[in-house]
C-alpha atoms as a PDB file:
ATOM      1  CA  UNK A   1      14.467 -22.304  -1.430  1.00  0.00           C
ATOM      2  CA  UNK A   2      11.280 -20.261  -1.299  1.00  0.00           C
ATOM      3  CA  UNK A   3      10.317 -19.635   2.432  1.00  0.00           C
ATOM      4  CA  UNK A   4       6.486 -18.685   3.059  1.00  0.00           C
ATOM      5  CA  UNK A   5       4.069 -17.580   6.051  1.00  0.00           C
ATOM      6  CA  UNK A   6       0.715 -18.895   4.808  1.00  0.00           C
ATOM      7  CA  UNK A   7      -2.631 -19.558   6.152  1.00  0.00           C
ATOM      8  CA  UNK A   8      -4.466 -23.102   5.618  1.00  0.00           C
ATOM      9  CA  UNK A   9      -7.684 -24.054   7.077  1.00  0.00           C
ATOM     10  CA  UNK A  10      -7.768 -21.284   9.011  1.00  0.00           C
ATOM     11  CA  UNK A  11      -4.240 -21.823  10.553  1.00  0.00           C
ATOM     12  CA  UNK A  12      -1.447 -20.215   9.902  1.00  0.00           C
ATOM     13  CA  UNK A  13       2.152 -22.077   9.140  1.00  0.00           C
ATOM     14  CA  UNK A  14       5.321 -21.069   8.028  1.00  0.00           C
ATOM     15  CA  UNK A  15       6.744 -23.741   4.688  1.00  0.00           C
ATOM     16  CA  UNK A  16       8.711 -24.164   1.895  1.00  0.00           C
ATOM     17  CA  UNK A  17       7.016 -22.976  -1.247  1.00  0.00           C
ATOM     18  CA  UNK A  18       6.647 -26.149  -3.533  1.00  0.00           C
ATOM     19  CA  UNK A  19       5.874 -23.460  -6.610  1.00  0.00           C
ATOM     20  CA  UNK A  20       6.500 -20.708  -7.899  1.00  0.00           C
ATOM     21  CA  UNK A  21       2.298 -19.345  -7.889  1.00  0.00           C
ATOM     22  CA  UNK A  22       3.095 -20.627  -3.815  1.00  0.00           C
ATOM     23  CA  UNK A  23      -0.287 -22.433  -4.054  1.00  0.00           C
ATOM     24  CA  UNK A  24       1.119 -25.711  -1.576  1.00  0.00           C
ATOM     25  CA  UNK A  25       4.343 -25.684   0.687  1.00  0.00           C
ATOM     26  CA  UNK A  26       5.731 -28.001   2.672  1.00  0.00           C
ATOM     27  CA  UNK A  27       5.161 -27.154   6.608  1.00  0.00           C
ATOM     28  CA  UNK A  28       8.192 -26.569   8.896  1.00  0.00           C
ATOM     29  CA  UNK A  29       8.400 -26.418  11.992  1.00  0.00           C
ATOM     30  CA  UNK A  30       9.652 -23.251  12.884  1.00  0.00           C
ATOM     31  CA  UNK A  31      10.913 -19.968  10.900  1.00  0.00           C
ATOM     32  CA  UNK A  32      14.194 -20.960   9.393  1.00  0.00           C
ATOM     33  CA  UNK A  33      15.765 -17.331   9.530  1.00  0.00           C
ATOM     34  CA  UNK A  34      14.830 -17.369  13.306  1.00  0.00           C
ATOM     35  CA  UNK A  35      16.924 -20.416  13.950  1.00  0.00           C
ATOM     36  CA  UNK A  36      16.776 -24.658  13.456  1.00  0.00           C
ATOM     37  CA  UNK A  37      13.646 -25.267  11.144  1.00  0.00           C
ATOM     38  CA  UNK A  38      12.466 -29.121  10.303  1.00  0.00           C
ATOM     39  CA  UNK A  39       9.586 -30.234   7.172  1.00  0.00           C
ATOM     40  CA  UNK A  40       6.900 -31.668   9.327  1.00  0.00           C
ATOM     41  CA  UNK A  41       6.085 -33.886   6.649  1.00  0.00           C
ATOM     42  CA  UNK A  42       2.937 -32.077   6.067  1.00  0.00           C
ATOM     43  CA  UNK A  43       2.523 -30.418   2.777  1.00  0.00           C
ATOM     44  CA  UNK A  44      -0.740 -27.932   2.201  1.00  0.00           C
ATOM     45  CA  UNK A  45      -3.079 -25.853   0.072  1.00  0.00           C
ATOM     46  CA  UNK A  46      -2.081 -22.273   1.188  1.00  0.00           C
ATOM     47  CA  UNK A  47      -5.090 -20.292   1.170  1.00  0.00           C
ATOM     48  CA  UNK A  48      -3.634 -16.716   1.477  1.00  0.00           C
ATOM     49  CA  UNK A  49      -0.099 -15.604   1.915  1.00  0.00           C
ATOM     50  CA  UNK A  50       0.911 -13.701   4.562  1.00  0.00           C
ATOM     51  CA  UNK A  51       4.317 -11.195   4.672  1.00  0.00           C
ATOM     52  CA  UNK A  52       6.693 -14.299   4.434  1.00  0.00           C
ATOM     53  CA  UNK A  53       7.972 -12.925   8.406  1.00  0.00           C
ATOM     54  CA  UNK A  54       7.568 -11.177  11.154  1.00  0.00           C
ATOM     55  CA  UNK A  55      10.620  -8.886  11.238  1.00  0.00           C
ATOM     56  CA  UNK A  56      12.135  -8.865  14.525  1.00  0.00           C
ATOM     57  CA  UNK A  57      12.970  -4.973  13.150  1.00  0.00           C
ATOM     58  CA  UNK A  58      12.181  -3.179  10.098  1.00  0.00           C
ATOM     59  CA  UNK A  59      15.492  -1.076   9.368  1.00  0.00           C
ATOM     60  CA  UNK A  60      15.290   1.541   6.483  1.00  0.00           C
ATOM     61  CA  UNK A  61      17.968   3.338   4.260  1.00  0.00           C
ATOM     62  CA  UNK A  62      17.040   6.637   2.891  1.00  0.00           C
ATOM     63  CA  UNK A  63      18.315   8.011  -0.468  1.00  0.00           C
ATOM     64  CA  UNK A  64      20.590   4.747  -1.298  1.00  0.00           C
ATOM     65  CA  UNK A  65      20.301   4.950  -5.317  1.00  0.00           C
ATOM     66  CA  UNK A  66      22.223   7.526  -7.038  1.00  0.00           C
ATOM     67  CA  UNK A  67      19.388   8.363  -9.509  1.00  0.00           C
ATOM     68  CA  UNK A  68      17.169   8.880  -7.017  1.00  0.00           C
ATOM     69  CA  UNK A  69      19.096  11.381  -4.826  1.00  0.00           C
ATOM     70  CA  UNK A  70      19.193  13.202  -8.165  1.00  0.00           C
ATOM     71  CA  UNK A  71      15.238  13.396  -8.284  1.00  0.00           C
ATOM     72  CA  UNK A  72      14.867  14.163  -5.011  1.00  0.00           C
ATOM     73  CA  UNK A  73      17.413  16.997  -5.061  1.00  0.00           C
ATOM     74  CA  UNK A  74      19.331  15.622  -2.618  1.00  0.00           C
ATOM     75  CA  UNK A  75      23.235  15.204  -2.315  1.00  0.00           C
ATOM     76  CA  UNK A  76      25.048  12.200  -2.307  1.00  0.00           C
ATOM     77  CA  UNK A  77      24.928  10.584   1.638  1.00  0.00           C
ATOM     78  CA  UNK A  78      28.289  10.445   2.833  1.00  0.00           C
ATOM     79  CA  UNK A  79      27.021   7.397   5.013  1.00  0.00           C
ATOM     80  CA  UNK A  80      23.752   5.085   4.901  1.00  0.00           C
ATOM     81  CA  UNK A  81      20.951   7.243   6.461  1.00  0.00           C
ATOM     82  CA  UNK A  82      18.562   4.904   8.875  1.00  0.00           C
ATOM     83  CA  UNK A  83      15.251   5.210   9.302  1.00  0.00           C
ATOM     84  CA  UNK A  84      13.051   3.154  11.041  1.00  0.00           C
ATOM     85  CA  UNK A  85       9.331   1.922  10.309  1.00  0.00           C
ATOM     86  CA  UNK A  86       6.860   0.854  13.047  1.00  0.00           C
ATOM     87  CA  UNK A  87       5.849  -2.721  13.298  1.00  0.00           C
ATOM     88  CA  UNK A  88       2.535  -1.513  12.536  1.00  0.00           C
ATOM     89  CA  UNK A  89       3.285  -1.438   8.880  1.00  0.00           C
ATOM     90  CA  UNK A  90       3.557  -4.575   8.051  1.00  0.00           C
ATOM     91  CA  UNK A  91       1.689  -5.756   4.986  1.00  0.00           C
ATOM     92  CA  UNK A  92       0.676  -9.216   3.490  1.00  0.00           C
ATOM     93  CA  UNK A  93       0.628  -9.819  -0.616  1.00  0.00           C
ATOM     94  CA  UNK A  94      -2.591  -9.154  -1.710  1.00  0.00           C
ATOM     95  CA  UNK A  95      -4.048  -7.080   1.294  1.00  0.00           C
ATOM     96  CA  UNK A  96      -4.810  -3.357   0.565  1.00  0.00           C
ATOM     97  CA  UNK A  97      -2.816  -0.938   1.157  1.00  0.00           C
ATOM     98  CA  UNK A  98      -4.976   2.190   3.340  1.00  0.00           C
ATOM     99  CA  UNK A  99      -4.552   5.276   1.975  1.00  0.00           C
ATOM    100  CA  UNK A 100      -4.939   7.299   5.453  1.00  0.00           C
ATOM    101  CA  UNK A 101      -7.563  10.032   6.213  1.00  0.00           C
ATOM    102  CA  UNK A 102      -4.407  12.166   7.292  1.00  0.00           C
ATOM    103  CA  UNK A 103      -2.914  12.221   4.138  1.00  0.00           C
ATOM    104  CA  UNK A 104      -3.247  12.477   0.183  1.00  0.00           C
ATOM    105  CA  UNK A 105       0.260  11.952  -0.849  1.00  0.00           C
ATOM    106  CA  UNK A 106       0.754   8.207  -0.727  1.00  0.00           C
ATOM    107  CA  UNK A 107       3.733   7.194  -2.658  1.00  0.00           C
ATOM    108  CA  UNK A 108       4.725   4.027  -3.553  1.00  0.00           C
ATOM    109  CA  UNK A 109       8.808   2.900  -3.438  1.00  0.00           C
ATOM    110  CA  UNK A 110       9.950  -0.577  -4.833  1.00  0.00           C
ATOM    111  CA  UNK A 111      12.767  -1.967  -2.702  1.00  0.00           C
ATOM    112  CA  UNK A 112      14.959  -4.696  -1.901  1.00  0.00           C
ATOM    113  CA  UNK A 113      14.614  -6.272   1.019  1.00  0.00           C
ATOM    114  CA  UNK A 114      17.109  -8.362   3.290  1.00  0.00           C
ATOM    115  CA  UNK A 115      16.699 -10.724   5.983  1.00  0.00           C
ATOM    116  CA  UNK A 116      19.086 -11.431   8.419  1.00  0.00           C
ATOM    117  CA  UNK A 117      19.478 -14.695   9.889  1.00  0.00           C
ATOM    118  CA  UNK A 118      19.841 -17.313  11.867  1.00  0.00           C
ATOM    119  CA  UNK A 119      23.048 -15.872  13.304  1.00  0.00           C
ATOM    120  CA  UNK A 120      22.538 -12.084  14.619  1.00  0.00           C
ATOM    121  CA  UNK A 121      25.582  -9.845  13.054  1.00  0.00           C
ATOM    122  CA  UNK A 122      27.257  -7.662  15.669  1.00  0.00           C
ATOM    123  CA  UNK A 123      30.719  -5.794  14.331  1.00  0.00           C
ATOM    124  CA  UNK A 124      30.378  -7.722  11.260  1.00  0.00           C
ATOM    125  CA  UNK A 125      33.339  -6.457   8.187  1.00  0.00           C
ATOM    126  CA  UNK A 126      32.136  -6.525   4.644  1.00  0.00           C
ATOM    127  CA  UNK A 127      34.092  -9.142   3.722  1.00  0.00           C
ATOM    128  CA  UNK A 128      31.476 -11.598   5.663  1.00  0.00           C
ATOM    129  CA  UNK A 129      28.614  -9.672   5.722  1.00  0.00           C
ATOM    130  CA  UNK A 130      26.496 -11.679   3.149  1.00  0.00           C
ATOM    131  CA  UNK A 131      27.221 -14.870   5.538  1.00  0.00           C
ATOM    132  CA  UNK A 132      24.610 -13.501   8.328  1.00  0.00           C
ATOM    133  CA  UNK A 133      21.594 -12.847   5.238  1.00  0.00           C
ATOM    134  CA  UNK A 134      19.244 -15.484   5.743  1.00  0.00           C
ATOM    135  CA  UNK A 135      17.285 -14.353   2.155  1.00  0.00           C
ATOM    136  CA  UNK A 136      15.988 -11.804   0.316  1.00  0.00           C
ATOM    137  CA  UNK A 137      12.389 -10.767  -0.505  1.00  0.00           C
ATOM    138  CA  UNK A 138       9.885  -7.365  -2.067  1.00  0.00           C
ATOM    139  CA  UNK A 139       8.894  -4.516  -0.144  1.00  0.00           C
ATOM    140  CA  UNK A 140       6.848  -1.675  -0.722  1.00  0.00           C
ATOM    141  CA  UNK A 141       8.522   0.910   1.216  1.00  0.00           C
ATOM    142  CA  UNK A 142       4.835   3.722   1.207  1.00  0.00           C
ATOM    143  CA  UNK A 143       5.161   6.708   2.070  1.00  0.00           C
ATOM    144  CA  UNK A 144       3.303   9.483   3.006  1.00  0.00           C
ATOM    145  CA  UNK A 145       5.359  12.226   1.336  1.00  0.00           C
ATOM    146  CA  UNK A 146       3.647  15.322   3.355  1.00  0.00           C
ATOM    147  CA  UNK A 147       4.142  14.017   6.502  1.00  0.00           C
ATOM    148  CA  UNK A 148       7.963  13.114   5.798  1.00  0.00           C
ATOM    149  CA  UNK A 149       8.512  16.464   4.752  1.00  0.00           C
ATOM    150  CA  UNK A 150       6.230  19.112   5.935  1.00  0.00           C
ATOM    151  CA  UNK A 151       6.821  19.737   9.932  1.00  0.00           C
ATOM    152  CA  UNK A 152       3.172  21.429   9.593  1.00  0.00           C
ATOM    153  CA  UNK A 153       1.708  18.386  10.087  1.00  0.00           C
ATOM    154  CA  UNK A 154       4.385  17.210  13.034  1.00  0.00           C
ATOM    155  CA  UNK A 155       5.917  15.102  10.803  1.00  0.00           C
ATOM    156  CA  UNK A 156       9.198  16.455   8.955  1.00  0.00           C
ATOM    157  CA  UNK A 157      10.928  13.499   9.486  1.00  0.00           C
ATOM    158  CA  UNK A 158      11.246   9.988   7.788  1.00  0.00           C
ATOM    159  CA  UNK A 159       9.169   7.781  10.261  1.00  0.00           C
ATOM    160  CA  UNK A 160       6.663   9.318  10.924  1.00  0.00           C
ATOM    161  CA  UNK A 161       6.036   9.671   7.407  1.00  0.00           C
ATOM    162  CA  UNK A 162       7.160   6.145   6.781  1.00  0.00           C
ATOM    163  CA  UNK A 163       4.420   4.195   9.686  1.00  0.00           C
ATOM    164  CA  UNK A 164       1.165   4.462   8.510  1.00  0.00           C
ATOM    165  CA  UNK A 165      -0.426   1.467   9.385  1.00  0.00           C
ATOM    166  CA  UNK A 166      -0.134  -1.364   6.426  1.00  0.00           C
ATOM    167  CA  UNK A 167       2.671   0.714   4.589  1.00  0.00           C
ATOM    168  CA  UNK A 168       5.284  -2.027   4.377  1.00  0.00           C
ATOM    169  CA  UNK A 169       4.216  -4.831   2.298  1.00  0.00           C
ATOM    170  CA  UNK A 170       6.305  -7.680   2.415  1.00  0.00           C
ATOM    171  CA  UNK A 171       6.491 -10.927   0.139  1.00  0.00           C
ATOM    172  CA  UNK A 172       5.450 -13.085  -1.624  1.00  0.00           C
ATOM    173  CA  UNK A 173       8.565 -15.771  -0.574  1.00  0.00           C
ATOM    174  CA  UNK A 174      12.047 -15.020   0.820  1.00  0.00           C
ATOM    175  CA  UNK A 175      14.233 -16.377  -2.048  1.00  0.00           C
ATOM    176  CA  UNK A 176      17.459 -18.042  -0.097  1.00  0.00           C
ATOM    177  CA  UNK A 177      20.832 -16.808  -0.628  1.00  0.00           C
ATOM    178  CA  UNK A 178      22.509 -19.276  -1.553  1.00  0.00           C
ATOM    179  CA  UNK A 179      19.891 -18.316  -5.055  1.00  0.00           C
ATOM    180  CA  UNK A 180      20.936 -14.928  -5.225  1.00  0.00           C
ATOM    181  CA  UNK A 181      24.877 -14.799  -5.128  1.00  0.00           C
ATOM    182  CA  UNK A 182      24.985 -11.043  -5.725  1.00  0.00           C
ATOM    183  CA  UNK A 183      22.109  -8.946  -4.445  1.00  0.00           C
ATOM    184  CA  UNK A 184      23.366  -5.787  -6.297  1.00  0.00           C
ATOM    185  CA  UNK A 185      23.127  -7.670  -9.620  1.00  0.00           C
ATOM    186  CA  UNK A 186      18.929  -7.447  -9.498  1.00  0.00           C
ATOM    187  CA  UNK A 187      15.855  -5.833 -11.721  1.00  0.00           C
ATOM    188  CA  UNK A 188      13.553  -3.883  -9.842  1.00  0.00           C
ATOM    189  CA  UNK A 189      10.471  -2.521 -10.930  1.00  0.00           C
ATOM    190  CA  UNK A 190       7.390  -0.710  -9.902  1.00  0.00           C
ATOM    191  CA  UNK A 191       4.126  -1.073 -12.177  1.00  0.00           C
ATOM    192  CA  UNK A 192       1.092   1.248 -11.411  1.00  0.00           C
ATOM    193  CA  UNK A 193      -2.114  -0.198 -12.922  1.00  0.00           C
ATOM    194  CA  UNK A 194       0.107  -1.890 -15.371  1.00  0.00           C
ATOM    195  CA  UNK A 195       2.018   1.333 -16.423  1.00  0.00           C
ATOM    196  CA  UNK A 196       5.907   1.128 -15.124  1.00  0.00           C
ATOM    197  CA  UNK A 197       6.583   3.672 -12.961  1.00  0.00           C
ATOM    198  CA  UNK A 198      10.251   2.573 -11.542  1.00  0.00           C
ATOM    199  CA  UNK A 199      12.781   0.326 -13.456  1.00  0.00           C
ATOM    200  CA  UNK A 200      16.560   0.045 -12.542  1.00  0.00           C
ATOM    201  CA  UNK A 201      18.902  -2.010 -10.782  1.00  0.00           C
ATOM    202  CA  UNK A 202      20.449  -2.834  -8.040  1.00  0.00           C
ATOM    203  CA  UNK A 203      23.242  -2.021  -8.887  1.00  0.00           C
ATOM    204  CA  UNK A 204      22.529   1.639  -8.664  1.00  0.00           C
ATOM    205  CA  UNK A 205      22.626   1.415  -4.846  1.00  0.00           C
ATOM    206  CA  UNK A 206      25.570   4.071  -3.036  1.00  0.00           C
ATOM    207  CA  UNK A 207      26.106   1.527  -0.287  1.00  0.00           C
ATOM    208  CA  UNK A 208      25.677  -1.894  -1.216  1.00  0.00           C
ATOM    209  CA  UNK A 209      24.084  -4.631   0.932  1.00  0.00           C
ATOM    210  CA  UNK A 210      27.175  -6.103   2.322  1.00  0.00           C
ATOM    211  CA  UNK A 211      27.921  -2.245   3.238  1.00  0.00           C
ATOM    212  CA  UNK A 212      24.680  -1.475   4.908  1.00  0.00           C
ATOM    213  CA  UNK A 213      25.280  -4.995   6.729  1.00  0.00           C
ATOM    214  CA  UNK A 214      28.987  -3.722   7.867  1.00  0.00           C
ATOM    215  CA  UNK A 215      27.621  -0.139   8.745  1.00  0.00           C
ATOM    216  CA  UNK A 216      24.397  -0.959  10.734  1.00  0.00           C
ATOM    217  CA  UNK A 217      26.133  -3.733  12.569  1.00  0.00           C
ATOM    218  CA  UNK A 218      28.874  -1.702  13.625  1.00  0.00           C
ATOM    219  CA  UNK A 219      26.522  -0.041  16.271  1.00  0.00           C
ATOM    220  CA  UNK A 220      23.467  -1.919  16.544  1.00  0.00           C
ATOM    221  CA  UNK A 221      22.994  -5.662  16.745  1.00  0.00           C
ATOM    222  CA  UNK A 222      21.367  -7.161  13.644  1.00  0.00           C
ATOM    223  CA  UNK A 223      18.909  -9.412  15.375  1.00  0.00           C
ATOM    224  CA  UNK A 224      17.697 -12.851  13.096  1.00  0.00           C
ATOM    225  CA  UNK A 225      14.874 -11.478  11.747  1.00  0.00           C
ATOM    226  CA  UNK A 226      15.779  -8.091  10.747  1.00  0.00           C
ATOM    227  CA  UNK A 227      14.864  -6.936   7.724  1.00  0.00           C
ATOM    228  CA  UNK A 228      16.533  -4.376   5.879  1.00  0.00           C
ATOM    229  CA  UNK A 229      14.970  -2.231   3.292  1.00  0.00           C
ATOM    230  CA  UNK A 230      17.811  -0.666   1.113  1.00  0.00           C
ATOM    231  CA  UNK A 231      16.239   1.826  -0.805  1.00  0.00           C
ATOM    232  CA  UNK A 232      14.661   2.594  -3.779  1.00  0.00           C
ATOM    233  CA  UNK A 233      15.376   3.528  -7.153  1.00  0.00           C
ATOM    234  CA  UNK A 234      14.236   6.539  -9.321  1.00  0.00           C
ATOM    235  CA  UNK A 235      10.494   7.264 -10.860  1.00  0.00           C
ATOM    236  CA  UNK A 236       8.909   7.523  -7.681  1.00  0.00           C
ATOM    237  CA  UNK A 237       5.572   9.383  -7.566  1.00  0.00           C
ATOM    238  CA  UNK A 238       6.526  12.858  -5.855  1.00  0.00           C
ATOM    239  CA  UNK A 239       9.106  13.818  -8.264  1.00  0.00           C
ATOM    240  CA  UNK A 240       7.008  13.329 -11.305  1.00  0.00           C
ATOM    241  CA  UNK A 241       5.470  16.075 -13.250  1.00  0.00           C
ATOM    242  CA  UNK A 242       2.952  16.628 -12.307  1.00  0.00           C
ATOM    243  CA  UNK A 243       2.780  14.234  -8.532  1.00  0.00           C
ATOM    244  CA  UNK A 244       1.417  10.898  -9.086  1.00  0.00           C
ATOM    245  CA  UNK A 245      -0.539   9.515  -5.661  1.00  0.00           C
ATOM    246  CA  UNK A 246      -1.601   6.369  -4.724  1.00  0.00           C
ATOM    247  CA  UNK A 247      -5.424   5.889  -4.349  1.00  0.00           C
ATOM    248  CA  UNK A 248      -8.017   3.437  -3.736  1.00  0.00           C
ATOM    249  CA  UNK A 249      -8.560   1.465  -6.680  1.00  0.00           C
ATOM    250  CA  UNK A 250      -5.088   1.394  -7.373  1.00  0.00           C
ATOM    251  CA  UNK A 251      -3.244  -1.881  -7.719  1.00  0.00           C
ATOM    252  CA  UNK A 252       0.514  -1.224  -6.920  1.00  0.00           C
ATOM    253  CA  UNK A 253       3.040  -4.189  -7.749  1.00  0.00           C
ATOM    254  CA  UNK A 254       6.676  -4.442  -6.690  1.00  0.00           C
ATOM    255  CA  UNK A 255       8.641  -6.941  -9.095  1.00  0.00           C
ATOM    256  CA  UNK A 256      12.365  -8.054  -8.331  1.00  0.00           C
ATOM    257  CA  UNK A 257      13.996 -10.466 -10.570  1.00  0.00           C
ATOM    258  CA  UNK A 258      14.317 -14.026  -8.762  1.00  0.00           C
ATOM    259  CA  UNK A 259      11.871 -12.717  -5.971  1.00  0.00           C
ATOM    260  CA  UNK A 260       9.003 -12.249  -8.300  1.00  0.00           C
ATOM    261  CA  UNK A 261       5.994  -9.902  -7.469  1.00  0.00           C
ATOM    262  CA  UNK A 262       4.097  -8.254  -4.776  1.00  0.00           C
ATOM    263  CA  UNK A 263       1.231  -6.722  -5.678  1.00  0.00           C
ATOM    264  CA  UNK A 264      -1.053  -4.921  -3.415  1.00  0.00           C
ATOM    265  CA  UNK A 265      -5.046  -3.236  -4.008  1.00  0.00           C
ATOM    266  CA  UNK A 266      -5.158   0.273  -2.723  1.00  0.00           C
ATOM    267  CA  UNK A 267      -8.093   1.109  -0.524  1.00  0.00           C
ATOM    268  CA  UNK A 268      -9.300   3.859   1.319  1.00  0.00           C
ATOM    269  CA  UNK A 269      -8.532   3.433   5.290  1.00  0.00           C
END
């Protein structure tokens, strides 16, 4: 199943995505990874998707693909590093991403997203861990790579870096999981104006999802509606030769195999 946030007729609805091009859904009545969802009965034109949630949290994991703690220079993490991004960031498909007045080094990173729910996950051991995922869908984890790194600016750090407004896009559908048996078995791709920047697998990830699931859990509670971003993979835009920047005019797509693609227009702010 193919869960969508939509607008129709100037309301908006959460549904079940009849197609793949998520041009109708069936209407529910409330967000199935938040808890007991019914069809209506209603099925509609969906005029504009929205991010297919609103996470109750948006939890980040920094440097989870081998390859791409190679790029960056970084060493292996012993443990999953957490970041967080602001609620501010989140992003619909289609809607541009703002490339802030603040900053010219807008980076784009493809990732895998996961959704917890219905149940929360509290002290959950990786052995079960995939039972409290609700789905999986894109992200877009932008970044603005000066203020992550450069403590000139008062950034320095991950989040700050990380919560731009509209720098987590989100979408198109959350693909169930009972459709994608083994998250770490995925394609993921980032195309730049048609060129492809990033292309791996999940597979490449240090700490897999069930692990991230066992590890955050075992000090936080995973609320239904959490989302997860796991990381990214190599071919990001900072460590090319030379930097390659997001900026307005850009078009910026995230594909996943059995997710499909989010693409996103680059504007200026």
């Amino acid at each position: 199943m193919r869960s969508i946030r939509f607008v129709s007729a100037g309301q908006t609805h959460v549904g079940v995505s009849v197609d793949e091009s998520h041009t109708t859904a069936r209407v529910l009545d409330a967000h199935p990874a938040l808890g007991p969802a019914r069809e209506t009965g209603q099925t509609l034109r969906v005029d504009k998707l929205l991010a297919p949630l609103v996470p109750t949290d948006i939890l980040c994991i920094g440097l989870n693909y081998r390859e791409h703690a190679a790029e960056s220079g970084s060493a292996i993490p012993e443990n999953p590093m957490l970041f967080i991004k602001a609620s501010n960031t989140l992003n619909d498909p289609g809607a541009p991403i703002p490339v802030p007045r603040r900053t010219d080094q807008v980076d784009y990173e493809c990732e895998l997203a996961v959704v917890i729910g219905p149940r929360p996950a509290k002290h959950v051991g990786k052995a079960d861990a995939l039972s409290y995922v609700y789905g999986y869908t894109a992200a877009n984890d932008v970044s603005a790579r000066d203020w992550q790194r450069e403590k000139r600016l008062g950034g320095g750090q991950f989040a700050r870096g990380k919560s731009f407004d509209g720098f987590c896009p989100l979408g198109p559908a959350i693909v169930t999981a009972d459709e994608i048996p083994n998250p770490n078995d995925l394609r993921i791709k980032t195309i730049l104006n048609g060129q492809v920047m990033q292309d791996h697998t999940t597979g490449d990830m240090i700490f897999d999802v069930a692990t991230l699931i066992e590890s955050l859990s075992s000090t936080m509670t995973l609320r239904a509606g959490a989302v997860i971003l796991t990381g990214t993979p190599q071919g990001v835009g900072f460590a090319r030769t030379p930097p390659v920047w997001l900026k307005a005019g850009d078009t910026c797509v995230v594909d996943v195999e059995r997710i499909g693609q989010l693409s996103n227009p680059v504007g200026a702010d």
